[in-house]
N, C-alpha and C. Protein backbone atom coordinates (compact mmCIF):
# COMPACT_ATOMS: atom_id res chain seq x y z
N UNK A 1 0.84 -1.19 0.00
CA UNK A 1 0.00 0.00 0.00
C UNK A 1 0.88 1.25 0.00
N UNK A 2 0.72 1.90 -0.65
CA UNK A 2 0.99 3.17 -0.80
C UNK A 2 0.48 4.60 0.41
N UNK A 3 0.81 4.79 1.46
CA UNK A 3 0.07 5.61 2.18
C UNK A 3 0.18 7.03 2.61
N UNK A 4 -0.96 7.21 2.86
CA UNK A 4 -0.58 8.97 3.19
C UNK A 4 0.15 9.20 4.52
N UNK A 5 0.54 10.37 4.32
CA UNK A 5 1.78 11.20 5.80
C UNK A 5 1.03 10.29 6.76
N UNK A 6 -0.17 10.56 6.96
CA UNK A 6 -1.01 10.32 8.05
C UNK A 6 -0.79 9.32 9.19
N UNK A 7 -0.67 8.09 8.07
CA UNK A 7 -0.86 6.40 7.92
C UNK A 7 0.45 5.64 8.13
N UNK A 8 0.64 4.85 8.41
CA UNK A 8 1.82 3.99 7.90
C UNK A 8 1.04 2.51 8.67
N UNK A 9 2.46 1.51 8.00
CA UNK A 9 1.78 -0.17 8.41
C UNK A 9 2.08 -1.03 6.73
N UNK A 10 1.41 -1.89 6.24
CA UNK A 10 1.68 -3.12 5.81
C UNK A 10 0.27 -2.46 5.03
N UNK A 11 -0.87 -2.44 5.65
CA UNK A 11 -2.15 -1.85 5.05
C UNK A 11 -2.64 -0.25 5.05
N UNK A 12 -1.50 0.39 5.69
CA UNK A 12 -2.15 1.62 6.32
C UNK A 12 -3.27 1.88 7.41
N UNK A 13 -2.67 0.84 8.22
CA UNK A 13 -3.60 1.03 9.27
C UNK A 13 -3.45 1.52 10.56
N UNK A 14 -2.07 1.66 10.76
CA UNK A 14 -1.52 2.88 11.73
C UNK A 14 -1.49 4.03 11.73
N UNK A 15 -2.13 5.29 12.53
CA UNK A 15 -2.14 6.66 12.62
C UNK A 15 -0.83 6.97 12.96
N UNK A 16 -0.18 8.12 11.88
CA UNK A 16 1.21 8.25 12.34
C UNK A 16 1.11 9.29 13.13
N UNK A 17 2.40 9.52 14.50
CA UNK A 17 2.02 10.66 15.03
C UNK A 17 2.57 12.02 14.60
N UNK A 18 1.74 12.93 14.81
CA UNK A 18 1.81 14.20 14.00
C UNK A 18 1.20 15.27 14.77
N UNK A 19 1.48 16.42 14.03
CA UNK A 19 0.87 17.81 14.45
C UNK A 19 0.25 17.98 13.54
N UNK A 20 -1.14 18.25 13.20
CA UNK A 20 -2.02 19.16 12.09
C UNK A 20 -2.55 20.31 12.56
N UNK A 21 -2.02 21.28 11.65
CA UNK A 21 -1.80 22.59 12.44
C UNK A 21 -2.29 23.81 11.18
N UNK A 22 -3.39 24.34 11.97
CA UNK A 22 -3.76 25.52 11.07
C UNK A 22 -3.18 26.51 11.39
N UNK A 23 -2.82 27.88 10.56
CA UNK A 23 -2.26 29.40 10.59
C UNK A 23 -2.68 30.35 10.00
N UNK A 24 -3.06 31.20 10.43
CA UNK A 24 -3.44 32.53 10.27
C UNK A 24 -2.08 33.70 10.41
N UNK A 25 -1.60 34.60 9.48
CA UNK A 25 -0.94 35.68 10.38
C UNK A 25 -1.28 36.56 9.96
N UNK A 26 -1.13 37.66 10.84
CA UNK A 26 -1.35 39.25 10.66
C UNK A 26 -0.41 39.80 10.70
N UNK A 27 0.20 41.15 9.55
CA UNK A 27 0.93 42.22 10.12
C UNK A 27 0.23 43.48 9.67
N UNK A 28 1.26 44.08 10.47
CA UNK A 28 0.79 45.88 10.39
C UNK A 28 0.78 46.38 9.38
N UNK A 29 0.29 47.66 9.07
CA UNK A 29 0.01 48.37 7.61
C UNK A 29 1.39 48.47 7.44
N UNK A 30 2.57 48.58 7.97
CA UNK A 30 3.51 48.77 7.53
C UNK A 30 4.44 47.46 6.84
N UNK A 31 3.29 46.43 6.74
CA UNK A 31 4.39 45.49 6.21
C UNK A 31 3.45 44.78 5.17
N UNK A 32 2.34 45.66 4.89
CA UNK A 32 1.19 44.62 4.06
C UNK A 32 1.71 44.38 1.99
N UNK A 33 2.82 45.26 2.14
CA UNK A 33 3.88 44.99 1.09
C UNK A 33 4.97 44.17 0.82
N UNK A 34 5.08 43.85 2.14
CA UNK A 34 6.68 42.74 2.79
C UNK A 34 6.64 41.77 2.19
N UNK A 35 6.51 40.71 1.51
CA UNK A 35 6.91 39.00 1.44
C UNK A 35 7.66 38.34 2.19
N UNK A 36 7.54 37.66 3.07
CA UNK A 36 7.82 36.90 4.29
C UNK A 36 8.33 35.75 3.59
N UNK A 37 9.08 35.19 4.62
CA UNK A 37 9.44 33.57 4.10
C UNK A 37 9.29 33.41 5.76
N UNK A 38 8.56 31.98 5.83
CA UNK A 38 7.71 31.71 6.96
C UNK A 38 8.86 30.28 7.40
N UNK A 39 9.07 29.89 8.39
CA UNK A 39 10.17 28.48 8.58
C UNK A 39 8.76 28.27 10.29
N UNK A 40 8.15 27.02 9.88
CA UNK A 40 7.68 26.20 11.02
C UNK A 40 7.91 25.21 11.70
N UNK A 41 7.98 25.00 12.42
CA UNK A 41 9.58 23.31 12.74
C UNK A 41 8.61 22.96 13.96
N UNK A 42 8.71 21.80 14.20
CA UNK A 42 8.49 21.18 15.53
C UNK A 42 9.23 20.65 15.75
N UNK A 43 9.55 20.81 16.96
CA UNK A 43 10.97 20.82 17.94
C UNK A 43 10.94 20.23 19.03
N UNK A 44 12.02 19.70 19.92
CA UNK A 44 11.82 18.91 21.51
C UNK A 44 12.80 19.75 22.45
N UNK A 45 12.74 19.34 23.69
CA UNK A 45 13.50 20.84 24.26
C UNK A 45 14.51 19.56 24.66
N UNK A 46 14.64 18.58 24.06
CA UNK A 46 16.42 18.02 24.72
C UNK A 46 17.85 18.88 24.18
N UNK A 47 18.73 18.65 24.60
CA UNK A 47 19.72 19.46 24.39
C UNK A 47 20.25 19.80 22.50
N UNK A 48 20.14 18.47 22.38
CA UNK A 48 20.20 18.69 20.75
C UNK A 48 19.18 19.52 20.12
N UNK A 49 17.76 19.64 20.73
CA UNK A 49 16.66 20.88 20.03
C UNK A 49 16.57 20.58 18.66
N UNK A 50 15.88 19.18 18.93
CA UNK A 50 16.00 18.24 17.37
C UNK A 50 14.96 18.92 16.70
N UNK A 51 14.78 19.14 15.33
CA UNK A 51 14.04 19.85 14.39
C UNK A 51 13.18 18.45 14.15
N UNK A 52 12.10 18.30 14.51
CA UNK A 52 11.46 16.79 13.95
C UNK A 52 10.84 16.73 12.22
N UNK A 53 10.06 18.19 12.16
CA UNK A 53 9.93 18.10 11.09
C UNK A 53 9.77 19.88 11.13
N UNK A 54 9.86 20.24 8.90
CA UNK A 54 9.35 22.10 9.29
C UNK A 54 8.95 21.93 8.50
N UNK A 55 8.29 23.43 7.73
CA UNK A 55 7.59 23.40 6.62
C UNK A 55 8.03 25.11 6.39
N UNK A 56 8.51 25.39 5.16
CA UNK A 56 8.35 26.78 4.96
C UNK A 56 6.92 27.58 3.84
N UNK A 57 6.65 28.33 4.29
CA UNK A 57 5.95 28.90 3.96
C UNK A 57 6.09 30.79 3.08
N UNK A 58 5.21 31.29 2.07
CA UNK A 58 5.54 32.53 2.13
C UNK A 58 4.50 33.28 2.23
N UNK A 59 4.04 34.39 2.65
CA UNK A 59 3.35 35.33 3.25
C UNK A 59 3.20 36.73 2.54
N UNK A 60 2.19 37.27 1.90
CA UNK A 60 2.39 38.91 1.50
C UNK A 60 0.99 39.18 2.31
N UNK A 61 0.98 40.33 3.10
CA UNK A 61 -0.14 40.41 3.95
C UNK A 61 -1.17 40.85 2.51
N UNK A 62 -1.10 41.58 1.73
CA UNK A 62 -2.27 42.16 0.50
C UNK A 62 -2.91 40.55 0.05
N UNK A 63 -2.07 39.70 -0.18
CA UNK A 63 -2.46 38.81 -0.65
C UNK A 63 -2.92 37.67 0.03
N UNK A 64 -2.40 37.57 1.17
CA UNK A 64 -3.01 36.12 2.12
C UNK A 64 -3.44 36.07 3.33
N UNK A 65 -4.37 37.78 3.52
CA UNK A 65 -4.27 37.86 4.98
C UNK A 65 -5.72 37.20 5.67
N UNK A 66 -6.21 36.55 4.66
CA UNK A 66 -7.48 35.90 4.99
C UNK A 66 -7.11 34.38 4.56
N UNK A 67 -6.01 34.09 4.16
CA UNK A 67 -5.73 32.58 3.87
C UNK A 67 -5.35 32.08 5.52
N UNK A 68 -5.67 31.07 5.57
CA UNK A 68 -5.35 29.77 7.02
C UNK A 68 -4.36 28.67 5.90
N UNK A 69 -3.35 28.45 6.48
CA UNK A 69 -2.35 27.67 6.03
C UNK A 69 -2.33 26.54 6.88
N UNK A 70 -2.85 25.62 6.64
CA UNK A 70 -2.77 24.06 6.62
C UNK A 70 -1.72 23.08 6.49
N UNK A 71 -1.08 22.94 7.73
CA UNK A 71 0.36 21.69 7.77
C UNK A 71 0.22 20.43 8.34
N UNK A 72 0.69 19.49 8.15
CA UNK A 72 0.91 18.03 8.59
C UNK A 72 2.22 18.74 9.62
N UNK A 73 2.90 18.21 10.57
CA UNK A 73 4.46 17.90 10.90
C UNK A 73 4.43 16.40 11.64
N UNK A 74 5.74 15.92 11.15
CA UNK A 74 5.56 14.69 11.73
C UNK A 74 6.78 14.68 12.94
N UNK A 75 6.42 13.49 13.44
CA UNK A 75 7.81 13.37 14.68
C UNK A 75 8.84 12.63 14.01
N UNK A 76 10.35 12.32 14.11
CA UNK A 76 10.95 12.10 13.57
C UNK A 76 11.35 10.39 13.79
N UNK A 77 10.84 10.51 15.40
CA UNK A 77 10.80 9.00 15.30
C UNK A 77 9.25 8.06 15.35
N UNK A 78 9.30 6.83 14.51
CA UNK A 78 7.49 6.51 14.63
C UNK A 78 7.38 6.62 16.23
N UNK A 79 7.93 6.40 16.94
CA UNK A 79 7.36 6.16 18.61
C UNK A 79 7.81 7.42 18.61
N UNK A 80 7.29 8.79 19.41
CA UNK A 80 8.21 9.84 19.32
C UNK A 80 8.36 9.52 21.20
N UNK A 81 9.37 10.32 22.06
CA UNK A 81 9.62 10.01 22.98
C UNK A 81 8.60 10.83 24.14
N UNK A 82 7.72 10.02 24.84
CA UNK A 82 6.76 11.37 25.96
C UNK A 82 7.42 11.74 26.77
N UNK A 83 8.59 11.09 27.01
CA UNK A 83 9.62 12.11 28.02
C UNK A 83 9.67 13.77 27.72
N UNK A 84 9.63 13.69 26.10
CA UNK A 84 10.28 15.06 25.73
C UNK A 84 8.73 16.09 25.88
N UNK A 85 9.06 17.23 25.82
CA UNK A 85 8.18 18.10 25.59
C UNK A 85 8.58 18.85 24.35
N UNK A 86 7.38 18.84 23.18
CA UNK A 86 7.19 19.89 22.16
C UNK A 86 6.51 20.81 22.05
N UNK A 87 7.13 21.53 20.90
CA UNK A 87 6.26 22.77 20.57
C UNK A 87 6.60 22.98 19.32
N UNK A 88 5.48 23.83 18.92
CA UNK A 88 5.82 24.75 17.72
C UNK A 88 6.61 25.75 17.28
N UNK A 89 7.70 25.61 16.94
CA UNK A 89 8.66 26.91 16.65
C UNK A 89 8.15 27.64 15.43
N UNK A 90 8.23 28.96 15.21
CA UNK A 90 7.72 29.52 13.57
C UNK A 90 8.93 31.01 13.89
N UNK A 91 10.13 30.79 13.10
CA UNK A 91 11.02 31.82 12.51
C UNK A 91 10.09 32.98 11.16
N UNK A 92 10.42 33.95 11.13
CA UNK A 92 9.72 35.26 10.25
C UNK A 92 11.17 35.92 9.44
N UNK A 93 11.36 35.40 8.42
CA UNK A 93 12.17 36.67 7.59
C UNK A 93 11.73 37.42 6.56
N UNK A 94 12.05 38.72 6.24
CA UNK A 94 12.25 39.22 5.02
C UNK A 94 12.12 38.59 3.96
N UNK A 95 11.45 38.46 3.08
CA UNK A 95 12.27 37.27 1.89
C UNK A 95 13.06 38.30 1.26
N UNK A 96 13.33 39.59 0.84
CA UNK A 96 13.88 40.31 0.21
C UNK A 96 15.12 40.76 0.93
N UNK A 97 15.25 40.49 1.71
CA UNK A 97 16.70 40.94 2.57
C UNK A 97 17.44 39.70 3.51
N UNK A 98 16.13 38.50 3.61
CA UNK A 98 16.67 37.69 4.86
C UNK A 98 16.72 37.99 6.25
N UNK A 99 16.26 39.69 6.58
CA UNK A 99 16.20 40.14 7.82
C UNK A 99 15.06 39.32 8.73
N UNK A 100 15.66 39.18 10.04
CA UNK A 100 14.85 38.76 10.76
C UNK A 100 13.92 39.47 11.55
N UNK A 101 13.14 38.60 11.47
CA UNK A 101 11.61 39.27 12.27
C UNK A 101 11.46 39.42 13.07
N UNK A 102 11.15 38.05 13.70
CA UNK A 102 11.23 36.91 14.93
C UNK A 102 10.85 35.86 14.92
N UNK A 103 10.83 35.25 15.89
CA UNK A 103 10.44 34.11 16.29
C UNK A 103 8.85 34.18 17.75
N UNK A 104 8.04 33.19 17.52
CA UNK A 104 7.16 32.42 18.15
C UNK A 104 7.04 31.01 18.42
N UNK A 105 6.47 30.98 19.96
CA UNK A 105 6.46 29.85 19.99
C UNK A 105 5.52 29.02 20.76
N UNK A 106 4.92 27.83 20.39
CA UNK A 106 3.22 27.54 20.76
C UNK A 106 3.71 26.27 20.99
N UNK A 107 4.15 26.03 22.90
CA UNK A 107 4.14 24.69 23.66
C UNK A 107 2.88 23.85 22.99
N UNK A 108 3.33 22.48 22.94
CA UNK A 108 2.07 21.24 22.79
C UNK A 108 2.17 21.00 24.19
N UNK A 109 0.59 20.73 24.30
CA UNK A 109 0.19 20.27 25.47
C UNK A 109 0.11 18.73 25.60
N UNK A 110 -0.06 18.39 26.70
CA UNK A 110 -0.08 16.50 26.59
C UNK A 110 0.78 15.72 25.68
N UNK A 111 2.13 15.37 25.54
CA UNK A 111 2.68 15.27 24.68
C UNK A 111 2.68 13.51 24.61
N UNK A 112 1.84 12.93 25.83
CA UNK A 112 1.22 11.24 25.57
C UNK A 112 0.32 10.87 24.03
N UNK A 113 -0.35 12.44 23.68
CA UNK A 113 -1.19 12.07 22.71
C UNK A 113 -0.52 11.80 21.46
N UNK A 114 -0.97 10.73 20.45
CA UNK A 114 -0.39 10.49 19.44
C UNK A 114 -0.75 11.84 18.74
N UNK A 115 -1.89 12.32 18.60
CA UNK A 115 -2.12 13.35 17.41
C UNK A 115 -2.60 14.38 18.33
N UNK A 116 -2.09 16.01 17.74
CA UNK A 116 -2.73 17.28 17.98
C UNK A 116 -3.20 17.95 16.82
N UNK A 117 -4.36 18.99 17.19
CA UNK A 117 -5.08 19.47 15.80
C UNK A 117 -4.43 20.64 16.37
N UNK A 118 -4.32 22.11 16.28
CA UNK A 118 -3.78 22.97 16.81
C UNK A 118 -4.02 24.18 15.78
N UNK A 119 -4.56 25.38 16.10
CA UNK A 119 -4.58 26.58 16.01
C UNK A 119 -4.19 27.45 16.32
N UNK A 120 -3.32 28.65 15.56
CA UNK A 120 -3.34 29.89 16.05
C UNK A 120 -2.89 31.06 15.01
N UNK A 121 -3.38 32.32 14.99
CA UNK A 121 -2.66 33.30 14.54
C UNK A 121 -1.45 33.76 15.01
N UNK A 122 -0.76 34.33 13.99
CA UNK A 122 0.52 34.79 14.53
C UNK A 122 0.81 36.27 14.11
N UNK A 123 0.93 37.44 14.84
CA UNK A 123 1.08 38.13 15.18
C UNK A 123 2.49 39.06 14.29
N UNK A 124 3.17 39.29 13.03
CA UNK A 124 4.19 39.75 12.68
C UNK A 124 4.67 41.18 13.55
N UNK A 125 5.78 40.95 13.92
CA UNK A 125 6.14 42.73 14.64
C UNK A 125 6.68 43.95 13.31
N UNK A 126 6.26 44.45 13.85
CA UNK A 126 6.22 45.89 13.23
C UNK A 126 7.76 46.35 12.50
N UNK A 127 7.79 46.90 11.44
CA UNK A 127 9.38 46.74 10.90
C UNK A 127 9.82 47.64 11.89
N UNK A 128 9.86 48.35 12.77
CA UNK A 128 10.50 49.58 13.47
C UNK A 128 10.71 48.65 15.07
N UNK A 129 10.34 47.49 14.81
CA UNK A 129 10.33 46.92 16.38
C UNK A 129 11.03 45.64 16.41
N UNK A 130 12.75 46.08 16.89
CA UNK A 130 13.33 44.85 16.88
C UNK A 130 13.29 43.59 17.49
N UNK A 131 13.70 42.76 17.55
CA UNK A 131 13.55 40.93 18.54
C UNK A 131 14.21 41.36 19.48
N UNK A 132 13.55 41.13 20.42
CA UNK A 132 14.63 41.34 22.04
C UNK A 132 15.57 40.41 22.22
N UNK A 133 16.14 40.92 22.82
CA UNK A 133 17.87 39.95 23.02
C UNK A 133 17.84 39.76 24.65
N UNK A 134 18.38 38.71 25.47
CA UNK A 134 18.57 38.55 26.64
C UNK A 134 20.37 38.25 26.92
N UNK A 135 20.40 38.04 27.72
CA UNK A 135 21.89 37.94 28.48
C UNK A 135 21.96 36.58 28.49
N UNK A 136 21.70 35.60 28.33
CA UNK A 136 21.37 33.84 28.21
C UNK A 136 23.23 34.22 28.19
N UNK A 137 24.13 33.59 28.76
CA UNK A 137 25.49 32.88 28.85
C UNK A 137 25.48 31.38 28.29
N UNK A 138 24.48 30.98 28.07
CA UNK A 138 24.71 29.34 27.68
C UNK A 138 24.64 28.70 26.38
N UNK A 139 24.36 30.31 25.27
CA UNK A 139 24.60 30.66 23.91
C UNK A 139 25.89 30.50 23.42
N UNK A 140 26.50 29.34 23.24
CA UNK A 140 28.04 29.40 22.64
C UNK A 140 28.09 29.91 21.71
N UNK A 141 27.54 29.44 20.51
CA UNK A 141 27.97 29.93 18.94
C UNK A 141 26.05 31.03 18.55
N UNK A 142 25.49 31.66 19.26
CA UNK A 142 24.66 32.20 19.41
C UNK A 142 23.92 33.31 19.87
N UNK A 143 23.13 33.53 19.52
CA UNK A 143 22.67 34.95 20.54
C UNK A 143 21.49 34.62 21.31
N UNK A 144 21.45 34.81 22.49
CA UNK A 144 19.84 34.71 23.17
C UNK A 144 18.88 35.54 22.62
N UNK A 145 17.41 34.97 22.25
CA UNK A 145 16.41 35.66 21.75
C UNK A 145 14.96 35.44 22.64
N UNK A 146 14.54 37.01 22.74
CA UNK A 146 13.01 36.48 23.33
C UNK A 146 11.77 35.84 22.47
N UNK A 147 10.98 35.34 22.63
CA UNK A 147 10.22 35.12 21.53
C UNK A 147 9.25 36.07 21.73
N UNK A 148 8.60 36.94 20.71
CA UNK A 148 7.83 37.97 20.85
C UNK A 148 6.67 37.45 21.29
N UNK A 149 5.39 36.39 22.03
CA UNK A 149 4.90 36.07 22.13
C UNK A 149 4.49 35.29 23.64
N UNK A 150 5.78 34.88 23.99
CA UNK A 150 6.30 34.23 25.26
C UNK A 150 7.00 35.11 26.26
N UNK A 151 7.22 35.00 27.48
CA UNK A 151 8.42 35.37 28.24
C UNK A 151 9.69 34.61 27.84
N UNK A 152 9.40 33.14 27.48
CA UNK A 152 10.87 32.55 27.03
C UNK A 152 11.82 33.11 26.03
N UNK A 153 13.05 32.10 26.23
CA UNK A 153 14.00 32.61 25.36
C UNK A 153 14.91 31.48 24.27
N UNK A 154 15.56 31.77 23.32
CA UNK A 154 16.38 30.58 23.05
C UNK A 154 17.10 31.36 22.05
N UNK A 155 18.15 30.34 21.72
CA UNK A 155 19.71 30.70 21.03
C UNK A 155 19.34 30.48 19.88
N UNK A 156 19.56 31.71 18.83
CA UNK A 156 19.78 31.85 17.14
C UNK A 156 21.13 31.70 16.78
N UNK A 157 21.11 30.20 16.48
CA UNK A 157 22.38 29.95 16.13
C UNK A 157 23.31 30.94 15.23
N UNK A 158 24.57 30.52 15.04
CA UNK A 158 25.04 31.33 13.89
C UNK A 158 25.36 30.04 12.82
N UNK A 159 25.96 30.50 11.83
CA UNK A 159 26.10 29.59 10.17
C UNK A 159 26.59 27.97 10.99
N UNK A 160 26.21 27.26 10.65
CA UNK A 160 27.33 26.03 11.23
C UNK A 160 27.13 25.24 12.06
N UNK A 161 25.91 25.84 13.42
CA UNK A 161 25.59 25.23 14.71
C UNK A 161 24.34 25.38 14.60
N UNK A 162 24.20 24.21 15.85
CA UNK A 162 22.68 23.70 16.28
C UNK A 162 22.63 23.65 17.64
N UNK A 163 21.49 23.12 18.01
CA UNK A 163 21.25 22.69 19.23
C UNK A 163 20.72 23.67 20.24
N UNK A 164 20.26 23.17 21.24
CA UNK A 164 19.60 24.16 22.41
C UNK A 164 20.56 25.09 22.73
N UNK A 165 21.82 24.87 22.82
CA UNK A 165 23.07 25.74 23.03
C UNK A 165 23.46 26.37 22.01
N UNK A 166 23.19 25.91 21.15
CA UNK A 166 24.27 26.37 19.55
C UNK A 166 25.75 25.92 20.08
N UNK A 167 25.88 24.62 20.71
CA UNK A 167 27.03 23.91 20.61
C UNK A 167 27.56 22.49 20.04
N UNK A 168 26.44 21.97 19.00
CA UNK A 168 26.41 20.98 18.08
C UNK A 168 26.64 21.98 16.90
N UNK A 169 27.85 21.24 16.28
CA UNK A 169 28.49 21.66 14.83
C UNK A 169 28.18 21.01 13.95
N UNK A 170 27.55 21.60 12.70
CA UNK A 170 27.05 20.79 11.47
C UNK A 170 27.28 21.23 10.44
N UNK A 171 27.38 20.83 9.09
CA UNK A 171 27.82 21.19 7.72
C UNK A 171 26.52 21.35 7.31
N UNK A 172 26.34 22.84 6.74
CA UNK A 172 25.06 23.46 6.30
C UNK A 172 25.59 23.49 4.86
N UNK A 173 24.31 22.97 3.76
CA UNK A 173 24.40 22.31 2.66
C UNK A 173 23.60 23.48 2.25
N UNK A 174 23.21 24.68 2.67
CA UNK A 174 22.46 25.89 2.19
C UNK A 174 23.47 26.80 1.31
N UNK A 175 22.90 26.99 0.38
CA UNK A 175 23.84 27.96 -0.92
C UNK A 175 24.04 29.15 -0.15
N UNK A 176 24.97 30.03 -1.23
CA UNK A 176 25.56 30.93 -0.63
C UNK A 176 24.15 32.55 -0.49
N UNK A 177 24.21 32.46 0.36
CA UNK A 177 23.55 34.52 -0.15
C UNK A 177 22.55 33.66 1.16
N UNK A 178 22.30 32.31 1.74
CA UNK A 178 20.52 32.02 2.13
C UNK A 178 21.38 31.60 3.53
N UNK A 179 20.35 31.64 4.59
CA UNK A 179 20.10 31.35 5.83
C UNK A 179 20.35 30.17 6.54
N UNK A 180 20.96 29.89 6.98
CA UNK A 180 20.72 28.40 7.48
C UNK A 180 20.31 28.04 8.85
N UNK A 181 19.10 27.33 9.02
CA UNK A 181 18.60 27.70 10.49
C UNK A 181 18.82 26.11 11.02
N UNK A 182 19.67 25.20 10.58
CA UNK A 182 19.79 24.06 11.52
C UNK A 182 19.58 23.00 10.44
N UNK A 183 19.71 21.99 11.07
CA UNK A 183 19.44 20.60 10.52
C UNK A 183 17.75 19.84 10.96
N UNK A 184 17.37 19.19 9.65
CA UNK A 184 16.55 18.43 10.50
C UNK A 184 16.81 16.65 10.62
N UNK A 185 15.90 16.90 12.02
CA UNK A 185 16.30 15.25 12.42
C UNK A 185 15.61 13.89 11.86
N UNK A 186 15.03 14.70 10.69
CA UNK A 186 14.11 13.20 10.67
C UNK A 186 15.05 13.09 8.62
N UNK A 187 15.69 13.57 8.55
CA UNK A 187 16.35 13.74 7.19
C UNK A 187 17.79 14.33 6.87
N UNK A 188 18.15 14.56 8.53
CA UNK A 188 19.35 15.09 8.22
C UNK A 188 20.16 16.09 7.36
N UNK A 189 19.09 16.89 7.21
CA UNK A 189 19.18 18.04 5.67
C UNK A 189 18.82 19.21 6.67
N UNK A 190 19.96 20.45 5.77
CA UNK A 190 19.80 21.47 6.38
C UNK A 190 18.74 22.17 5.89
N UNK A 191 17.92 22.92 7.39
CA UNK A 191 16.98 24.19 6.71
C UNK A 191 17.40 25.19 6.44
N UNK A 192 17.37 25.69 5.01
CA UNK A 192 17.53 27.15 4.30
C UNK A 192 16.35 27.51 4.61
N UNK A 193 16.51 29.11 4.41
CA UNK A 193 15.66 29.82 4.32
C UNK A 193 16.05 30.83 2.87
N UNK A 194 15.66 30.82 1.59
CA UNK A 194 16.59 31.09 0.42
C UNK A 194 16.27 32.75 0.31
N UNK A 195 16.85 33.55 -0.55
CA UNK A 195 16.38 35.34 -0.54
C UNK A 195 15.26 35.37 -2.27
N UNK A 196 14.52 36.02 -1.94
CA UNK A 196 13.90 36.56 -3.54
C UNK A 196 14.69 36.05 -4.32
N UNK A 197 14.15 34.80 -5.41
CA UNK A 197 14.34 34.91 -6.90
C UNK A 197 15.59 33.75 -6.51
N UNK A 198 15.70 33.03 -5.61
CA UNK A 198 16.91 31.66 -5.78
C UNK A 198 15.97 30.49 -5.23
């Protein structure tokens, strides 16, 4: 049998576990011209801050501000681990510059359940309103970031590193001029984030 994301088995008779996740975003009149490149990842908070699965997306507020964007994400392993706790990570750039936006981030609750349906809008900040930065010391190859949405915080790696620390080193397979926001774990391939027109 041939089966969907959903499914797996011999017949397709196993529910695979996953996130199905609707999105809405909004920004301000000052960005209803912008084109976004959208990066959504579901993530675990062990030290590696394994990318299980992402999805990128792109965004012009004139054009999609009444569209809901519809994702599968899967876990990277079929059993995923309930020790761990996930969430939804969603990175915001520029597509025309690569500048960053920010980041949000939407804890899963009950993480025993095989499947979550999950909703939410997301909120773009204003081009005149930068990402807050914290003092985090445990940022090796990184900078501490607040998430505009949360009180929490976490490390934006730089070119090369991963992990909850940004102290896992990896060979980013992202062309030159584009972003590289980590590896994922269920494919071992780096996430780009690419600029206008590559």
């Amino acid at each position: 049998c041939l089966c969907p994301p959903s499914y797996h088995g011999s017949h397709c008779q196993y529910q695979t576990q996953r996130v199905a996740l609707s999105l809405r975003f909004r920004a301000f009149s000052d960005s209803w011209q912008t084109l976004f490149a959208i990066v959504v990842s579901l993530i675990d908070d062990s030290d590696a801050r394994v990318v299980h699965s992402s999805e990128q997306l792109t965004y012009l507020s004139v054009r999609d501000c009444k569209t809901k964007f519809h994702l599968y994400l899967l876990y990277a392993n079929r059993s995923k681990n309930i020790t761990h706790n996930y969430a939804i990570h969603i990175d915001i750039f520029e597509k025309s510059s690569l500048a960053f936006r920010g980041s949000v981030l939407f804890p899963i609750q009950f993480p025993f359940l095989p499947v979550h349906r999950l909703a939410f809008i997301v909120d773009i900040r204003r081009t005149d309103s930068q990402p807050s930065t914290c003092s985090e010391r445990q940022c090796v190859h990184g900078t501490c970031t607040m998430y505009s949405n949360s009180p929490k915080s976490f490390c934006r790696c730089v070119h090369g590193w991963t992990g909850r620390y940004c102290h896992i080193q990896h060979t980013c397979q992202c062309s030159l001029g584009s972003t590289c926001l980590g590896v994922s774990g269920a494919n071992n391939q780096s996430i780009c984030v690419c600029p206008l027109h590559m």
